[in-house]
Protein backbone atom coordinates (compact mmCIF):
# COMPACT_ATOMS: atom_id res chain seq x y z
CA UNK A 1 32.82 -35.73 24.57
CA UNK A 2 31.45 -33.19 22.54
CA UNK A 3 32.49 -32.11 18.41
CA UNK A 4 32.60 -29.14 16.65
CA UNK A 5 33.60 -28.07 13.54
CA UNK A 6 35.27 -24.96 13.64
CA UNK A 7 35.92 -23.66 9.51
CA UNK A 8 37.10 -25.97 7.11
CA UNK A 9 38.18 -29.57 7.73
CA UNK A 10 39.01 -28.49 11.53
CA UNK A 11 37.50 -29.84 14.78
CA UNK A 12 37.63 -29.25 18.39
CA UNK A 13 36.93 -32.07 20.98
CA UNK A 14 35.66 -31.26 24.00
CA UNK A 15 35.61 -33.57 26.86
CA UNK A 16 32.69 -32.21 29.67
CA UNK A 17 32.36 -33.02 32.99
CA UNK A 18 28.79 -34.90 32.75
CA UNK A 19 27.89 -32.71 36.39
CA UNK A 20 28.85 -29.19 35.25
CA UNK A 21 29.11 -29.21 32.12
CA UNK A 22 32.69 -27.90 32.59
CA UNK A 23 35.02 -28.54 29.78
CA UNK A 24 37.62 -30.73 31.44
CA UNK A 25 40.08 -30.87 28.52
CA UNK A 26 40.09 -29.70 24.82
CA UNK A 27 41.94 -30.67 21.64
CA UNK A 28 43.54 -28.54 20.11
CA UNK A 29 44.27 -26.53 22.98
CA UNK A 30 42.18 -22.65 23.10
CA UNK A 31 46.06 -21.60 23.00
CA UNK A 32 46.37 -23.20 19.36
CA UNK A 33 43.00 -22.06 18.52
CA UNK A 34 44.03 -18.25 19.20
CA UNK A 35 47.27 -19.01 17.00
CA UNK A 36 45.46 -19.79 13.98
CA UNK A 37 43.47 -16.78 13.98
CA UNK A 38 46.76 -14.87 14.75
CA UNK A 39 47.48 -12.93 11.29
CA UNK A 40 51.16 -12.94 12.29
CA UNK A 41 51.63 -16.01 13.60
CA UNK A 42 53.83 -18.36 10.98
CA UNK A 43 53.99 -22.12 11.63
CA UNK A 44 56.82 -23.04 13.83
CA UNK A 45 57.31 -19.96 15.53
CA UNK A 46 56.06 -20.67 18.97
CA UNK A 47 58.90 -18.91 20.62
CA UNK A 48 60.19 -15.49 19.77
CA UNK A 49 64.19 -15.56 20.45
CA UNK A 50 64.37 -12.12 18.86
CA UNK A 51 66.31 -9.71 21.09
């Protein structure tokens, strides 16, 4: 499992597959990650139900 601080007080984890080096799972998710940088995202509004 692998660390890294990504800005202020926030961390990713990384677990690796020891072979390949292939991230196997991640915490939070790159989905999450993308959110936060998202200018328009506001917290709690995963799902638009605008129609």
């Amino acid at each position: 499992m692998t660390i890294e601080a990504v800005g202020d007080n926030r961390f990713v984890y990384k677990v690796l597959d020891r072979v390949t080096g292939e991230v196997i799972r991640q915490l939070p998710r790159e989905e999450v990650e993308k959110l936060n940088s998202d200018p328009t995202y506001r917290g709690g509004r995963l799902v638009d139900t605008a129609v």
